[in-house]
Protein backbone atom coordinates (compact mmCIF):
# COMPACT_ATOMS: atom_id res chain seq x y z
CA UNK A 1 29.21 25.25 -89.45
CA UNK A 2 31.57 27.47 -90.02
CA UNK A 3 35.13 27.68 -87.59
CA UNK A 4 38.15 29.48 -87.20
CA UNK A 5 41.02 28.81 -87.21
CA UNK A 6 43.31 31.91 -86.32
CA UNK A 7 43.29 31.45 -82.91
CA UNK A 8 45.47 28.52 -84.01
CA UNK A 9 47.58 30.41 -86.79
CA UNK A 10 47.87 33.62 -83.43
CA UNK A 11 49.30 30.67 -81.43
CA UNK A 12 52.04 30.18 -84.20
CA UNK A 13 52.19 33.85 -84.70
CA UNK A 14 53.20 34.37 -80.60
CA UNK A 15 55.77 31.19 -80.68
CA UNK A 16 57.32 33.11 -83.61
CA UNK A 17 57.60 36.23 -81.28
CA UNK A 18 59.45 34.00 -78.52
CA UNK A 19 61.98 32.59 -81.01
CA UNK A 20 62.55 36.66 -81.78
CA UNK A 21 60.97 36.20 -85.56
CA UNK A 22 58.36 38.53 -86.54
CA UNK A 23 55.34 37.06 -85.45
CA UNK A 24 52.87 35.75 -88.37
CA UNK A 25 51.68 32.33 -88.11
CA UNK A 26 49.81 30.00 -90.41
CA UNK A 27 47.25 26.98 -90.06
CA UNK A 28 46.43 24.63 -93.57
CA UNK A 29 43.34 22.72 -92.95
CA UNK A 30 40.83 20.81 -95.08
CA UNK A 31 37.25 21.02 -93.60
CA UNK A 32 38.07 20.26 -89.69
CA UNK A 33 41.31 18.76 -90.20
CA UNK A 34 44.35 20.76 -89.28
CA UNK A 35 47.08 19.24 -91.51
CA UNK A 36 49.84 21.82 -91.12
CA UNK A 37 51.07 24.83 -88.96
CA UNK A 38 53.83 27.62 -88.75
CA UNK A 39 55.19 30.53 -87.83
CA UNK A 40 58.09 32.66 -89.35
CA UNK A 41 61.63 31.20 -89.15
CA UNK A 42 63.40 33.42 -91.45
CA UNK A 43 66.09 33.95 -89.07
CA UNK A 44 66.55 30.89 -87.55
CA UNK A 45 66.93 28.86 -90.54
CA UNK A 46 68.32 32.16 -92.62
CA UNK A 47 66.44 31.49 -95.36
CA UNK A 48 64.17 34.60 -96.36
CA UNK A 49 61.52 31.83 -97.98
CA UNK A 50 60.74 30.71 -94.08
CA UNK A 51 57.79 32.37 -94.00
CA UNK A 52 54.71 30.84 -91.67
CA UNK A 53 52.91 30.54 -94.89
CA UNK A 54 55.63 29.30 -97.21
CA UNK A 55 56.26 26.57 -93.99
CA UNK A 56 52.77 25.76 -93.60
CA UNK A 57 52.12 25.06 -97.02
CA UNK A 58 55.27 22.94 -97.65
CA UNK A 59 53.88 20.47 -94.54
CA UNK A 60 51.06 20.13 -95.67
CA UNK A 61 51.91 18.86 -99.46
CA UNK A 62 53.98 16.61 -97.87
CA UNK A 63 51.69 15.68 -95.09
CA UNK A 64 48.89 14.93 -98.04
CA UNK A 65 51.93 13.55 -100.26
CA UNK A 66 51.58 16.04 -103.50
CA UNK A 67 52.11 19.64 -104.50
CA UNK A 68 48.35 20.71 -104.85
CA UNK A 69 45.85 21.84 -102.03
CA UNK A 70 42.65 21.48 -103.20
CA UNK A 71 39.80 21.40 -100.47
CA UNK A 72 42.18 23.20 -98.63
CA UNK A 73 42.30 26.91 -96.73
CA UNK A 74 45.02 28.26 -95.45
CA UNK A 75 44.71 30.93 -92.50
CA UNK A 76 47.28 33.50 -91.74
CA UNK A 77 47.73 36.19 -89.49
CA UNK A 78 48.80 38.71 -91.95
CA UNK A 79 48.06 39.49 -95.28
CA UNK A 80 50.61 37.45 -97.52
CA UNK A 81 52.90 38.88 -99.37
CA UNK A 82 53.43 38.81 -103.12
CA UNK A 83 55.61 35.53 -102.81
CA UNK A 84 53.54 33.60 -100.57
CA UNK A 85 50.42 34.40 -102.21
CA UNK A 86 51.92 32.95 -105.44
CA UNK A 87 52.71 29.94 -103.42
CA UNK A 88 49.17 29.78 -102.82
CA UNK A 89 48.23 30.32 -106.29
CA UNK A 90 50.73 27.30 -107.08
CA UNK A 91 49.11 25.19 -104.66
CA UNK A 92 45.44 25.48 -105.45
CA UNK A 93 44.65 26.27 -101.91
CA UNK A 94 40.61 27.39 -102.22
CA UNK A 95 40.42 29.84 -99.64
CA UNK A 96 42.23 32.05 -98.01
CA UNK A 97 41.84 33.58 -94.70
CA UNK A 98 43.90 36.56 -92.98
CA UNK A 99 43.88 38.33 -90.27
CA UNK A 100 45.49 41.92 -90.23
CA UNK A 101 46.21 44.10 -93.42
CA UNK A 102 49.50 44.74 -94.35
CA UNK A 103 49.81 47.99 -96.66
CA UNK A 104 53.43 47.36 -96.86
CA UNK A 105 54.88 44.63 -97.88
CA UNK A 106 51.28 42.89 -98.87
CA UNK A 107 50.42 40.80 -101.58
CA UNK A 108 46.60 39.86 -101.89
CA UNK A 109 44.74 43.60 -101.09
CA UNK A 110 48.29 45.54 -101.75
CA UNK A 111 51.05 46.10 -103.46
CA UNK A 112 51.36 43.39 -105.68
CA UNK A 113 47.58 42.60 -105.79
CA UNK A 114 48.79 39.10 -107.21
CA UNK A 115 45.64 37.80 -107.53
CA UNK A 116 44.26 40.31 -109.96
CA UNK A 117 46.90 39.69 -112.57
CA UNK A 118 45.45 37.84 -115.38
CA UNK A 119 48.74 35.42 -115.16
CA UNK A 120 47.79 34.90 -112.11
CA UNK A 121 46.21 31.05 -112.90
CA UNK A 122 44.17 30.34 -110.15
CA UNK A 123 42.47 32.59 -107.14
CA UNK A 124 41.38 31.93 -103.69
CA UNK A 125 38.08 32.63 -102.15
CA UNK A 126 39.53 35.42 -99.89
CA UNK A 127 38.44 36.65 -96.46
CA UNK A 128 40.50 39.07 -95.12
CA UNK A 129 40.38 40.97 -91.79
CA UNK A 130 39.28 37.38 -89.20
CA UNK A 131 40.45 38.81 -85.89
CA UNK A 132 42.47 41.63 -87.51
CA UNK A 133 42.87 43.31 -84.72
CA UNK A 134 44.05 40.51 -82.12
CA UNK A 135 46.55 39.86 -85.40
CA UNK A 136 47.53 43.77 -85.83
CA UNK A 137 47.96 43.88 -81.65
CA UNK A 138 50.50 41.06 -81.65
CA UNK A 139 52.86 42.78 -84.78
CA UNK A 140 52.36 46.34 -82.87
CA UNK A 141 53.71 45.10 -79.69
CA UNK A 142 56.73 43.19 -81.36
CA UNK A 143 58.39 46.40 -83.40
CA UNK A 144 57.24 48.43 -80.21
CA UNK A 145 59.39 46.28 -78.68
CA UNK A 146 62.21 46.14 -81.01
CA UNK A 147 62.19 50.26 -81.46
CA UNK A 148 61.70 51.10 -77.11
């Protein structure tokens, strides 16, 4: 049976809102098993790495105590960009599931389209667009807030 988890990577995603980071969060799980979460902390930690993804991904090597992610899926609330999708192209995540596109700065679908390169040595099952627009609502309303 198939389950979600972005409304747990949106809850991450809203907590990095509060904290005044843009809000993206990300979930690692293997089957039922949540073993790590995030949101952004770029600016609280300065480190421009800090992102929910990069986080999530670190706590969860360490929670399973090595650098790969097999049987793993990692859910985010916005499509990755090129650098975290390389991160999970290092760790052998198997899927990956987002939430809202990001034309922009993306990495999967745009831009960078890392996993089409053929250096590129391993690729997630990708499903894109799970509760895109809850995910798309919650960036809106940030920069809406930050330009108003």
């Amino acid at each position: 049976m198939f389950r979600s988890f972005m409304p747990d990577a949106l809850e991450e995603a809203r907590a990095a809102a509060l904290r005044g980071e843009v809000p993206v969060g990300a979930v690692v799980t293997r089957g039922a098993d949540v073993l790590a979460r995030a949101g952004n902390r770029t600016r609280e930690l300065n480190d421009p790495t800090a992102h929910a993804e990069m986080l999530a991904i670190r706590a969860a090597c360490v929670a399973l105590g090595q650098e790969r992610l097999t049987g793993c899926a990692l859910w985010v609330t916005l499509e990755p960009c090129a650098m975290c999708a390389q991160a999970v192209a290092h760790a052998r995540l198997d899927r990956l599931h987002f939430g809202a596109a990001d034309p922009k700065s993306g990495g999967v679908l745009h831009g960078a389209r890392v996993f089409t390169h053929p250096q590129t040595h391993h690729r997630p099952d990708i499903h894109d667009g799970i509760d895109a627009e809850a995910c798309a609502a919650l960036l809106r309303e940030f920069f809406a807030g930050r330009r108003g």
